[in-house]
N, C-alpha and C. Protein backbone atom coordinates (compact mmCIF):
# COMPACT_ATOMS: atom_id res chain seq x y z
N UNK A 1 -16.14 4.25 -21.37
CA UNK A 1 -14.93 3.56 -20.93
C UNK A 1 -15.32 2.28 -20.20
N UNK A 2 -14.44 1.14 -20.85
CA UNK A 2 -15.15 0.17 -19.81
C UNK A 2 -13.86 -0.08 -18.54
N UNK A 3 -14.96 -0.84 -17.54
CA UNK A 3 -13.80 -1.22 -16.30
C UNK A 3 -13.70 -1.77 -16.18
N UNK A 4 -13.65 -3.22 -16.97
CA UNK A 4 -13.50 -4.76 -17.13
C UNK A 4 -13.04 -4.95 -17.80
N UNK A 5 -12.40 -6.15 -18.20
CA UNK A 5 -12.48 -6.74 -19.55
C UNK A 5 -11.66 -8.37 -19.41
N UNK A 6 -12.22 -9.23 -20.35
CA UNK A 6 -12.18 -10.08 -20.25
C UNK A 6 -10.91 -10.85 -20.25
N UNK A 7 -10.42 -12.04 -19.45
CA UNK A 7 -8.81 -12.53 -19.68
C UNK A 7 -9.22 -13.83 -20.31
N UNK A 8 -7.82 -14.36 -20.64
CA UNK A 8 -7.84 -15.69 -21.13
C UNK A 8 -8.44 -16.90 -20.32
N UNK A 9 -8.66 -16.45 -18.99
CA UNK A 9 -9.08 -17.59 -18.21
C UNK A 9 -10.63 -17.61 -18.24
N UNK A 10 -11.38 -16.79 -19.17
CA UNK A 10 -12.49 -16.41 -19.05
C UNK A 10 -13.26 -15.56 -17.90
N UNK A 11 -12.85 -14.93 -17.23
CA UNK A 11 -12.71 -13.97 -16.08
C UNK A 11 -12.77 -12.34 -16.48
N UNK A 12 -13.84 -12.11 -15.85
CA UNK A 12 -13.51 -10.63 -16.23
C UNK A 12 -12.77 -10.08 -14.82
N UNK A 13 -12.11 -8.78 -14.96
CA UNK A 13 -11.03 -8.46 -14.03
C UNK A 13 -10.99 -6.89 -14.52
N UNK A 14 -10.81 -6.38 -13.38
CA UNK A 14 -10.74 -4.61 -13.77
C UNK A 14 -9.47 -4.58 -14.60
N UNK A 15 -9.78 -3.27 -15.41
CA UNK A 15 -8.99 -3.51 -16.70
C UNK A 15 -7.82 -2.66 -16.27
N UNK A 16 -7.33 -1.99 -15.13
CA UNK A 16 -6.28 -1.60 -14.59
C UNK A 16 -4.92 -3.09 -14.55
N UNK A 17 -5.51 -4.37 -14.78
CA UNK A 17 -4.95 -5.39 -14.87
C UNK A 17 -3.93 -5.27 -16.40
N UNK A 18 -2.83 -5.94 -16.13
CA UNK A 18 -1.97 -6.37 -17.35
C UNK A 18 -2.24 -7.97 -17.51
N UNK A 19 -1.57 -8.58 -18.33
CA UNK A 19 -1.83 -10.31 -18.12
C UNK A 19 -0.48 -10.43 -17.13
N UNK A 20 0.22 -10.00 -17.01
CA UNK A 20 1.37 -10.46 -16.23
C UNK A 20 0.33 -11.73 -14.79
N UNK A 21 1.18 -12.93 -14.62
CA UNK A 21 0.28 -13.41 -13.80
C UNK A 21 0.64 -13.34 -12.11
N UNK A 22 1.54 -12.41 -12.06
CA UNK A 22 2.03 -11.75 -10.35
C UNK A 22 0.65 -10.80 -9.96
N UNK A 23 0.20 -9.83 -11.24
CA UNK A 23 -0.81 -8.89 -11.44
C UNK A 23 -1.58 -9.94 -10.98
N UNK A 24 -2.18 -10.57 -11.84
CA UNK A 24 -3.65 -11.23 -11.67
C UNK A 24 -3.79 -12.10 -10.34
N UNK A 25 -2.75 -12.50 -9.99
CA UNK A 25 -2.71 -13.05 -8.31
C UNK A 25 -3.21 -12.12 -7.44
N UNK A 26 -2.28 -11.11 -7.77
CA UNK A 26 -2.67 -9.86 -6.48
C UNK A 26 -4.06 -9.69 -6.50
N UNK A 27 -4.73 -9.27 -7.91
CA UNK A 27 -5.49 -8.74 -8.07
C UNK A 27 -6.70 -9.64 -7.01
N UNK A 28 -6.38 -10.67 -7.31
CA UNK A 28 -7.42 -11.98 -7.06
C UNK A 28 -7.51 -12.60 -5.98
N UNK A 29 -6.20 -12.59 -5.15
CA UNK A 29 -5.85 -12.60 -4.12
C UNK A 29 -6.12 -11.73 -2.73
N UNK A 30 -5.31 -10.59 -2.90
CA UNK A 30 -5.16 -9.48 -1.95
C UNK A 30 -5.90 -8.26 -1.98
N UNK A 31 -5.79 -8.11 -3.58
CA UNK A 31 -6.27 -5.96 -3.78
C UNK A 31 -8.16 -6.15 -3.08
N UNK A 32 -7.89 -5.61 -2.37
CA UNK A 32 -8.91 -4.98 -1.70
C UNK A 32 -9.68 -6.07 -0.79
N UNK A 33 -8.86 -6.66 0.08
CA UNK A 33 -9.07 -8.08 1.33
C UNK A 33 -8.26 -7.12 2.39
N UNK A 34 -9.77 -7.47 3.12
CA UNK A 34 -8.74 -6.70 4.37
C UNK A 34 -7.58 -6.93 5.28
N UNK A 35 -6.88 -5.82 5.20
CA UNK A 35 -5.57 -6.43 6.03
C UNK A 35 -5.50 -5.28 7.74
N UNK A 36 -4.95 -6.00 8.53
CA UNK A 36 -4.79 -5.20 9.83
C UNK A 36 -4.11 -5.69 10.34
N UNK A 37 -3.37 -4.73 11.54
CA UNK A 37 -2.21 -5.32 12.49
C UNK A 37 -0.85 -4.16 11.77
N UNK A 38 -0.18 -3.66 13.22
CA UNK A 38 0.64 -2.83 12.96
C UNK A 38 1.77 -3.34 12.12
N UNK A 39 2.28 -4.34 12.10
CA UNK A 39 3.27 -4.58 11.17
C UNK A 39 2.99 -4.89 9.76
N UNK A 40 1.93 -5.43 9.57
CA UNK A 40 1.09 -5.54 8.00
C UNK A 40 0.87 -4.61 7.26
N UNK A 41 0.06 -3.08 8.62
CA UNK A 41 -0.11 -1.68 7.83
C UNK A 41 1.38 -1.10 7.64
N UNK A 42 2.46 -1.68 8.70
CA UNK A 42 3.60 -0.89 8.28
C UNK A 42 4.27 -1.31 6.45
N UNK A 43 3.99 -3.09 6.53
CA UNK A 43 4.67 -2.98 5.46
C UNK A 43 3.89 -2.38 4.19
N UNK A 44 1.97 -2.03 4.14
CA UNK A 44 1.50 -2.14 3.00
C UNK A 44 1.91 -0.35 3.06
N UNK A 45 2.29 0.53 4.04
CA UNK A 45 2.50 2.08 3.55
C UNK A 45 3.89 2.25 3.24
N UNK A 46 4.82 1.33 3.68
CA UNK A 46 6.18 1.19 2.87
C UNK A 46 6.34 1.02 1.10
N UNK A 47 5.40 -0.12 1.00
CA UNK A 47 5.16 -0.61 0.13
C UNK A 47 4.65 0.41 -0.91
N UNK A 48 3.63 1.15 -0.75
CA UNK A 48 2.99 2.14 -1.05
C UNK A 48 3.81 3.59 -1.41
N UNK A 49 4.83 3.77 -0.35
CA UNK A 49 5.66 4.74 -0.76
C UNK A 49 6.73 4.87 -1.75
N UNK A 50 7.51 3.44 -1.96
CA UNK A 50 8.14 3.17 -2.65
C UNK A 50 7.74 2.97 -3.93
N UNK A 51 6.28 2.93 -4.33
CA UNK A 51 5.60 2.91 -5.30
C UNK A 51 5.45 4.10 -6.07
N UNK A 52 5.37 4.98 -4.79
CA UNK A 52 5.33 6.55 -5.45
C UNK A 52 6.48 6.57 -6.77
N UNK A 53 5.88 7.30 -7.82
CA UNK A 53 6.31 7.11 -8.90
C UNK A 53 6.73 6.35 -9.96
N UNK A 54 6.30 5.37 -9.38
CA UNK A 54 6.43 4.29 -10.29
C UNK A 54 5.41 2.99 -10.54
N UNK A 55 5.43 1.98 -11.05
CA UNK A 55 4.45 0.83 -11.48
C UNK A 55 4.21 0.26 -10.12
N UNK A 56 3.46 0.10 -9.88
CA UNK A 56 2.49 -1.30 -9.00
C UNK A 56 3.29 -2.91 -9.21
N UNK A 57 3.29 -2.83 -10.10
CA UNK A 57 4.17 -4.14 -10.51
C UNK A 57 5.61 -4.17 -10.64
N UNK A 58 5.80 -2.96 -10.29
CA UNK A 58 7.52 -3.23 -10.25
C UNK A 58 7.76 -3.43 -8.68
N UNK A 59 6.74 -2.55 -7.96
CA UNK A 59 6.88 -3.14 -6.55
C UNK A 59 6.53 -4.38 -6.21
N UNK A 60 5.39 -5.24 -6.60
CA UNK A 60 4.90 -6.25 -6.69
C UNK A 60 6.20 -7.31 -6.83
N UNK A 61 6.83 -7.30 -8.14
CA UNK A 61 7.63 -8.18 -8.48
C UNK A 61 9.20 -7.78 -7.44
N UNK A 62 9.58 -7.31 -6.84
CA UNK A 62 10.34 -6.73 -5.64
C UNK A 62 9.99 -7.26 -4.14
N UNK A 63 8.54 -7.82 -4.42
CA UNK A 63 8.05 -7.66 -2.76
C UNK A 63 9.09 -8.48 -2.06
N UNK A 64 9.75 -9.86 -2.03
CA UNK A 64 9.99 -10.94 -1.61
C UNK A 64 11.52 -9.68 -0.97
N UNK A 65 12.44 -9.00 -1.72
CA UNK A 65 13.37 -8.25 -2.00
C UNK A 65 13.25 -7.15 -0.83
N UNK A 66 11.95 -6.64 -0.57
CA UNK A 66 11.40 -6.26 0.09
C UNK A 66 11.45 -6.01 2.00
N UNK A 67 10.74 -7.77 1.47
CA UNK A 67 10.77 -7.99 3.06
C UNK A 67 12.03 -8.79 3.53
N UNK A 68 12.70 -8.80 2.70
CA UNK A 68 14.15 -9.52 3.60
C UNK A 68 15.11 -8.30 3.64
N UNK A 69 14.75 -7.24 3.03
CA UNK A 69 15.72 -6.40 2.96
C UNK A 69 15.72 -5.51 4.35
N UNK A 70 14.22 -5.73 4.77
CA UNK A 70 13.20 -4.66 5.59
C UNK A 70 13.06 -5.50 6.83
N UNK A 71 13.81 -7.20 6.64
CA UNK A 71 13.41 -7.76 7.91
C UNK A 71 12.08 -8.12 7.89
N UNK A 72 11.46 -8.45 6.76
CA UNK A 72 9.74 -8.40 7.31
C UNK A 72 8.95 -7.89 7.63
N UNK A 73 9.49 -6.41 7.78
CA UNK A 73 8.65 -5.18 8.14
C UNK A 73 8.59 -5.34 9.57
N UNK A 74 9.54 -5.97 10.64
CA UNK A 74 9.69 -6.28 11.79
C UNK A 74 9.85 -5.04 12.36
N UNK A 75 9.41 -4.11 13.13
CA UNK A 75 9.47 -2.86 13.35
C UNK A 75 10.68 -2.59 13.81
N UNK A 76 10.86 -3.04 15.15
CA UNK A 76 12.31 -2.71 15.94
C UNK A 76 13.28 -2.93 15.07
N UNK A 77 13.15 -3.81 14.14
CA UNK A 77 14.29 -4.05 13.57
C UNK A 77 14.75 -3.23 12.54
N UNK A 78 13.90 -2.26 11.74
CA UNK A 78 13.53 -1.82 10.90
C UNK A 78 14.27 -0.47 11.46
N UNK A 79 13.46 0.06 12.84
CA UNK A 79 13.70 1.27 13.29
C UNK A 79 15.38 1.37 13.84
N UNK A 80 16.22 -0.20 13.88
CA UNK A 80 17.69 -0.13 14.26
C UNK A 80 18.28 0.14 13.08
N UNK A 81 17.84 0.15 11.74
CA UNK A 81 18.98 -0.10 11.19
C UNK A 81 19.75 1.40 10.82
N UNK A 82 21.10 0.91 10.67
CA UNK A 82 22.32 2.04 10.48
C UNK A 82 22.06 2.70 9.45
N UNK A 83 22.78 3.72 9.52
CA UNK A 83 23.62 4.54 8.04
C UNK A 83 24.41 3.45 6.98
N UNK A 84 25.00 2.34 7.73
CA UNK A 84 25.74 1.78 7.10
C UNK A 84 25.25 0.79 6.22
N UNK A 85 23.50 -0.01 7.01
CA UNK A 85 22.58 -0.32 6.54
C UNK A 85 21.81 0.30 5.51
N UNK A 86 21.76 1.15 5.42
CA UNK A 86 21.49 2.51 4.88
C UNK A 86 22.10 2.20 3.11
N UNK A 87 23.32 2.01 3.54
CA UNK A 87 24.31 2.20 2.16
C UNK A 87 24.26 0.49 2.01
N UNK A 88 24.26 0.04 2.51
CA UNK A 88 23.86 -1.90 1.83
C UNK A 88 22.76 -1.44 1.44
N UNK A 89 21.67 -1.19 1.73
CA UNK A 89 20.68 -1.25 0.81
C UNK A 89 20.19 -0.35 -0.16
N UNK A 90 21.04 0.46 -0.54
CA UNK A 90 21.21 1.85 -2.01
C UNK A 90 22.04 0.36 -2.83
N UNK A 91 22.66 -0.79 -2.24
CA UNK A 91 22.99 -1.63 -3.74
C UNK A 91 22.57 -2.72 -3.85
N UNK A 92 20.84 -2.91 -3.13
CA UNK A 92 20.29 -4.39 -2.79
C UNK A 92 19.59 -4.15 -4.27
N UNK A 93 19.99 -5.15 -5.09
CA UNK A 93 19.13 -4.61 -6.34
C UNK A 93 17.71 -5.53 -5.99
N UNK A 94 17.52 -6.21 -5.15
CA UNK A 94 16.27 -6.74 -5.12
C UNK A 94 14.93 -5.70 -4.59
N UNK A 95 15.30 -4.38 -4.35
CA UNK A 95 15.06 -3.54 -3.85
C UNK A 95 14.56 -2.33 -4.93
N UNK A 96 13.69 -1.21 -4.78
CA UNK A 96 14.05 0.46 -5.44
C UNK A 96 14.87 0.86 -4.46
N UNK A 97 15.97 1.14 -5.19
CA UNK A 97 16.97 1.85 -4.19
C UNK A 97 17.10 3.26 -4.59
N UNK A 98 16.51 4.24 -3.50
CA UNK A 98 15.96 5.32 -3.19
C UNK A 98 16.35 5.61 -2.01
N UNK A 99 17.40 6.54 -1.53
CA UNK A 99 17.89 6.68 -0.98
C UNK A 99 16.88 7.55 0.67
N UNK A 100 15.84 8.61 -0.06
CA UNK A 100 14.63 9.22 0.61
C UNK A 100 13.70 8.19 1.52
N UNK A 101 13.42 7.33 -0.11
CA UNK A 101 12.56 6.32 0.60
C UNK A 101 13.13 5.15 1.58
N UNK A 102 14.13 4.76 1.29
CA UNK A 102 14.81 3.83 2.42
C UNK A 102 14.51 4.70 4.02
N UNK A 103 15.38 5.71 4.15
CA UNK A 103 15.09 6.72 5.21
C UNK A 103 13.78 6.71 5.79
N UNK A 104 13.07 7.17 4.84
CA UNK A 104 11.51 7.17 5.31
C UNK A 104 11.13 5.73 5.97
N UNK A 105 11.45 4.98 5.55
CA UNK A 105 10.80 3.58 6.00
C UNK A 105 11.44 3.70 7.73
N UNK A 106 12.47 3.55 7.73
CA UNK A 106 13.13 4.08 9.01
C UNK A 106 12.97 4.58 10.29
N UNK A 107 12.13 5.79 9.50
CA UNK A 107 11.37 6.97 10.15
C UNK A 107 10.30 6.86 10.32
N UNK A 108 9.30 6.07 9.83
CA UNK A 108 8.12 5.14 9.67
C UNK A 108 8.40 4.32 10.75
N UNK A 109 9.22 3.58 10.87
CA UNK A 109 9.13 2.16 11.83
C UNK A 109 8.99 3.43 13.30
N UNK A 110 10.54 4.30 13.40
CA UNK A 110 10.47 4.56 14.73
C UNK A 110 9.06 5.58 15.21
N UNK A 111 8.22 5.81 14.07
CA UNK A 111 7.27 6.42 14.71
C UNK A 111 6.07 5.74 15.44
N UNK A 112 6.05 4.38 14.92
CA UNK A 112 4.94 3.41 14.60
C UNK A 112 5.54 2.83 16.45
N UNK A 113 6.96 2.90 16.29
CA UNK A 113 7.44 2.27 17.95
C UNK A 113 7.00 3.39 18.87
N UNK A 114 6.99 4.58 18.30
CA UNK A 114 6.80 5.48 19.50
C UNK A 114 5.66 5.20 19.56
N UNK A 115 4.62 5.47 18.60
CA UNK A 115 3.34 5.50 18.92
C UNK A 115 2.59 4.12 19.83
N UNK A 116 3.15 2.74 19.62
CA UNK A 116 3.22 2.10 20.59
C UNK A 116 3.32 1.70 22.08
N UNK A 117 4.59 3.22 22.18
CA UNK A 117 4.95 3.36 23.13
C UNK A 117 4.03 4.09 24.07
N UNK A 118 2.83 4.86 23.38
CA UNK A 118 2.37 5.39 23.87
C UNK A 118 0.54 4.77 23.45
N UNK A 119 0.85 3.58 23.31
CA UNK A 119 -0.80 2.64 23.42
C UNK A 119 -1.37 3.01 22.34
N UNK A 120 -0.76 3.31 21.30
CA UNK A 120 -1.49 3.67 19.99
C UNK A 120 -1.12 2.30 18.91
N UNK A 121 -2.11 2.42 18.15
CA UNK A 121 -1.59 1.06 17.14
C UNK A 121 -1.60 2.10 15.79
N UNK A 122 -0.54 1.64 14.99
CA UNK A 122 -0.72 2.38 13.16
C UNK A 122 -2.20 2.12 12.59
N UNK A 123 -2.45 0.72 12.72
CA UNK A 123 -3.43 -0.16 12.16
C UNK A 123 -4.69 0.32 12.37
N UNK A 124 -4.92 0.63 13.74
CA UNK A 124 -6.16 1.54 14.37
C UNK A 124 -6.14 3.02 13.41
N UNK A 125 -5.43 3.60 13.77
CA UNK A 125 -5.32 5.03 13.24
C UNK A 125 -5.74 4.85 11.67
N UNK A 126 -4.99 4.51 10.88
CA UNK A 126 -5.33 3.82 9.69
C UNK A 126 -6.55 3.75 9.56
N UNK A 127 -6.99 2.32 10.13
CA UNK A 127 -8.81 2.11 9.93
C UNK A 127 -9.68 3.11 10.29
N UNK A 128 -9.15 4.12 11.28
CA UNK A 128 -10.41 5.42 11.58
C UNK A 128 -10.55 6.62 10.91
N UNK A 129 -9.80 6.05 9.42
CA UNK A 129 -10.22 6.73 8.23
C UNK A 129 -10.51 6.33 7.43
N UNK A 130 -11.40 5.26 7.73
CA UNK A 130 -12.49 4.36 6.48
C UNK A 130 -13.78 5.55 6.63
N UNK A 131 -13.81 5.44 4.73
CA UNK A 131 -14.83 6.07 4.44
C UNK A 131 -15.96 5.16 4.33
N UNK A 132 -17.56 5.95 4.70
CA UNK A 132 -18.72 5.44 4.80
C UNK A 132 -18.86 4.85 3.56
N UNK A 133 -19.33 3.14 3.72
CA UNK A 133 -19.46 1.88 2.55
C UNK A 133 -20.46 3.13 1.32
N UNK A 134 -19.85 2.72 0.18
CA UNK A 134 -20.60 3.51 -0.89
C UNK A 134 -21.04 2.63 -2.04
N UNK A 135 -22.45 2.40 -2.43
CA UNK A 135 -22.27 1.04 -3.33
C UNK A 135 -22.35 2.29 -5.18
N UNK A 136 -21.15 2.12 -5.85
CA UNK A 136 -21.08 2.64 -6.76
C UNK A 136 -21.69 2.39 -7.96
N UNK A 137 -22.53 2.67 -8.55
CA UNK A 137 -23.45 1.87 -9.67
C UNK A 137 -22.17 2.08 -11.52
N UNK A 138 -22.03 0.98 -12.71
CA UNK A 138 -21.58 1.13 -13.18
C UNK A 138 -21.24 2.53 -13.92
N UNK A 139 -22.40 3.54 -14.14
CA UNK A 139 -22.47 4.44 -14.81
C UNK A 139 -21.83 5.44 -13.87
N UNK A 140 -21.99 5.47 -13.02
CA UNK A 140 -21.19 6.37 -11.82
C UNK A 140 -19.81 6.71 -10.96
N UNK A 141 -19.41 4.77 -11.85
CA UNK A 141 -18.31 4.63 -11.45
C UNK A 141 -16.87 5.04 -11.87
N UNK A 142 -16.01 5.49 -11.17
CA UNK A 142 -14.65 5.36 -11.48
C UNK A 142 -13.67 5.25 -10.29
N UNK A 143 -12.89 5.12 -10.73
CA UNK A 143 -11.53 4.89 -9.60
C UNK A 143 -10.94 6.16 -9.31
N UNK A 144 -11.04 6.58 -8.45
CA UNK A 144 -10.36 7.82 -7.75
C UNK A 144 -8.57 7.70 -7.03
N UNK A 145 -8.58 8.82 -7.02
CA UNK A 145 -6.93 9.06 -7.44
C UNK A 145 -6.92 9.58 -5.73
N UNK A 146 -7.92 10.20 -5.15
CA UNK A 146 -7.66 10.85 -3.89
C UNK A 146 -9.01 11.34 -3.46
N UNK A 147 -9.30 10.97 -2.24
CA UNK A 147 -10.40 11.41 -1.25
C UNK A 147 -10.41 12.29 -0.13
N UNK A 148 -11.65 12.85 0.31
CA UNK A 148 -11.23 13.53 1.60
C UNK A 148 -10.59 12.53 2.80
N UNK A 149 -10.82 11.20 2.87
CA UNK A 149 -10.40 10.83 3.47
C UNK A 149 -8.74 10.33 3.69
N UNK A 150 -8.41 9.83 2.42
CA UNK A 150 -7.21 9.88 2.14
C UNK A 150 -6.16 11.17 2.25
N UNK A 151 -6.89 12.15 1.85
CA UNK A 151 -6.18 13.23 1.88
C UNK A 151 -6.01 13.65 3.85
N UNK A 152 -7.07 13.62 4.59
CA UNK A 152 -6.87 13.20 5.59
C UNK A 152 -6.13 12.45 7.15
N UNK A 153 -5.72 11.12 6.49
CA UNK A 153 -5.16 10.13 6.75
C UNK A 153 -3.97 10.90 6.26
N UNK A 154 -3.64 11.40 5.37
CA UNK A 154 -2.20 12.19 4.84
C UNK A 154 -1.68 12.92 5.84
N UNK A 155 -2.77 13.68 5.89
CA UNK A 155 -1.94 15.05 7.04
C UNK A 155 -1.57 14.64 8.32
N UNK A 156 -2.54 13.56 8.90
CA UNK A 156 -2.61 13.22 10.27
C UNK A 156 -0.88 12.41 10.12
N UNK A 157 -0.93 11.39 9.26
CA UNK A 157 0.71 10.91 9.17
C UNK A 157 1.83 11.67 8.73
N UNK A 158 1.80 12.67 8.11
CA UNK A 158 2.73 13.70 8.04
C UNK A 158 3.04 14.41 9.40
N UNK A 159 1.89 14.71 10.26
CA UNK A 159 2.17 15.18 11.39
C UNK A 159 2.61 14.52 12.58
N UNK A 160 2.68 13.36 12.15
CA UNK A 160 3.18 12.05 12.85
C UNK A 160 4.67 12.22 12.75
N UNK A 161 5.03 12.47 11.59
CA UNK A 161 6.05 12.29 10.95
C UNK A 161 6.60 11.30 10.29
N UNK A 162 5.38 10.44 9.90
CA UNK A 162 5.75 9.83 8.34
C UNK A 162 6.13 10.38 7.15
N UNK A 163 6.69 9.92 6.37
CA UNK A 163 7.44 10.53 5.03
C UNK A 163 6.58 9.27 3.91
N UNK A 164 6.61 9.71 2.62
CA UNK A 164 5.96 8.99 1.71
C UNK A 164 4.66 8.65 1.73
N UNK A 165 3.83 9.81 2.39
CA UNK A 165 2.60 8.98 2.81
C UNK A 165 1.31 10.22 2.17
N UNK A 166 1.58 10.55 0.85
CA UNK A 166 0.57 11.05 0.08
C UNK A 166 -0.93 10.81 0.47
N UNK A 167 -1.28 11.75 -0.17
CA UNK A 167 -3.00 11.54 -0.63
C UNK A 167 -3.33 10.47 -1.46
N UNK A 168 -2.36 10.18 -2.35
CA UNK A 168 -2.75 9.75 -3.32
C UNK A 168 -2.15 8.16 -3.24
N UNK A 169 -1.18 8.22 -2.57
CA UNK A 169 -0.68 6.95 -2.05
C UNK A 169 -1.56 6.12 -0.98
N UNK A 170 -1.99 7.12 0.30
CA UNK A 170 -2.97 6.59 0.93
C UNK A 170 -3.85 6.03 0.18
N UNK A 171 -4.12 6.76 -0.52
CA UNK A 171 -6.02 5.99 -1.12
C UNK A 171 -5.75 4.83 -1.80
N UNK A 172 -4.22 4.42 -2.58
CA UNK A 172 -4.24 3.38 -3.03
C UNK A 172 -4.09 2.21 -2.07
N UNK A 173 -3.41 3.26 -0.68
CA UNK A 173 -3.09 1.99 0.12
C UNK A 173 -4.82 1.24 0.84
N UNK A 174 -5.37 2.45 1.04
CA UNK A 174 -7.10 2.79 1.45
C UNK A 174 -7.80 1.17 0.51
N UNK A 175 -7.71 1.50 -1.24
CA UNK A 175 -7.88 0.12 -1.59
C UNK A 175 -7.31 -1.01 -1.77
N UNK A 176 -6.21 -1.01 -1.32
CA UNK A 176 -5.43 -2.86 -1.16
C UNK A 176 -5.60 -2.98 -0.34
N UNK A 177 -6.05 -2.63 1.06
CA UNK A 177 -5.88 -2.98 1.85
C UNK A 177 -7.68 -3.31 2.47
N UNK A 178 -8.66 -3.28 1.70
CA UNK A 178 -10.19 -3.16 1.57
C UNK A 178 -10.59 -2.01 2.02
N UNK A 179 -10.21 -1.00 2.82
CA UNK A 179 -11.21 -0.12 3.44
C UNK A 179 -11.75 0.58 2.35
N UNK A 180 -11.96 0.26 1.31
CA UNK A 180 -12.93 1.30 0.10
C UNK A 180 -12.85 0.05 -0.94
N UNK A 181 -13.81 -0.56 -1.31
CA UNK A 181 -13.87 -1.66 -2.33
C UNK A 181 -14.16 -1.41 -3.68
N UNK A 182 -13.12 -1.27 -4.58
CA UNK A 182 -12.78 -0.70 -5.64
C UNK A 182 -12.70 -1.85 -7.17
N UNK A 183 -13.52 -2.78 -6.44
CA UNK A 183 -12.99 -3.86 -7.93
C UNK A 183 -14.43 -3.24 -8.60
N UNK A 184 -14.30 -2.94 -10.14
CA UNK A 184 -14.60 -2.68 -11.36
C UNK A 184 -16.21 -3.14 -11.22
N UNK A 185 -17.44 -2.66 -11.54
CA UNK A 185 -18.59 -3.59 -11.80
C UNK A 185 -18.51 -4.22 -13.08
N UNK A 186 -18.88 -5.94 -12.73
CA UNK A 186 -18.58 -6.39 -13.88
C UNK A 186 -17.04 -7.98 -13.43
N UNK A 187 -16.44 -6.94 -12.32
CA UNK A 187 -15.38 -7.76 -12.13
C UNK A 187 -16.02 -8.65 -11.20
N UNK A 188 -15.16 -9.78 -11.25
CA UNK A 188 -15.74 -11.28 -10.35
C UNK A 188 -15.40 -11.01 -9.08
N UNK A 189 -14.47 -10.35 -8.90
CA UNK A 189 -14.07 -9.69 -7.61
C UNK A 189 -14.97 -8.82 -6.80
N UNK A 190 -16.03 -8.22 -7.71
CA UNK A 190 -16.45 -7.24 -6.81
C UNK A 190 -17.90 -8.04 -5.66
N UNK A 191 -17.79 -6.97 -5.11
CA UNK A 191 -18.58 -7.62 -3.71
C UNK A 191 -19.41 -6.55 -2.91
């Protein structure tokens, strides 16, 4: 199986890529650059949840929809909004309108405020489940779906009382966000 393959720009790029060129930005851009700071990790596990079950790129092409819908992932603001807010955004079509996941985001912000409240950062917690740097050789390699660590990072935010915050979601959030560097050998990206 290969984990590259070549685009029109002459670029090789992990072959999890489509040509869509929102994809190849991200890819090239963001997927796996590190990001930190509580409101950044809030929006990339929002982001992440709402993904659950569905394309990468349908969230991708949504993001802008996203953060105006979400305020920017502005916490307080996030953690005020109504029931009534609630039901404006079940018909923001710039949005997945998911009635669970809206909630969850919600429930996400006010935990992220409590935990604040009590000298904790998301962002910290987050990063102190980076797994030890692993340099993966091509023949060895593949992309994993879920780690002990991810799986990890799961329970600890479930017991938080985050909602949407899988094993399997973590780990993807684990690589967009760099703490596990996942671009393809072969890809120009990798590092």
């Amino acid at each position: 199986m290969s984990f590259v393959r070549q685009f029109e720009d002459g670029l090789a790029r992990c072959s999890w890529l489509n040509n869509d060129p929102v994809y190849i930005e991200y890819h090239d851009q963001e997927w796996g650059v590190e990001v930190r700071g509580d409101r950044e990790i809030f929006e990339r596990i929002t982001l992440e949840g709402f993904q659950a079950g569905l394309s990468w790129i349908s969230i991708l092409k949504r993001r802008e929809g996203f953060r105006a819908a979400f305020h920017n992932f502005e916490l307080e603001a996030v953690a005020a909004l109504t029931s009534n807010d609630v039901e404006r955004l079940m018909l923001d079509i710039g949005i997945i309108r998911n009635r669970a996941k809206i909630l969850s985001t919600i429930q996400n912000a006010n935990v992220i405020l409590e935990m604040q409240a009590h000298g904790e950062s998301i962002s910290d917690l987050v990063w102190s489940f980076q797994p030890p740097a692993v340099e993966r050789q091509e023949g060895g390699f593949s992309w994993l779906a879920i780690t002990p660590e991810s799986t990890a990072l799961s329970k600890e935010l479930r017991l938080r009382g985050f909602g949407f915050v899988g094993p399997t979601t973590m780990y993807a959030m684990m690589q967009a966000i760099g703490m596990v560097k996942d671009h393809a050998p072969g890809c120009h990206k990798r590092y």
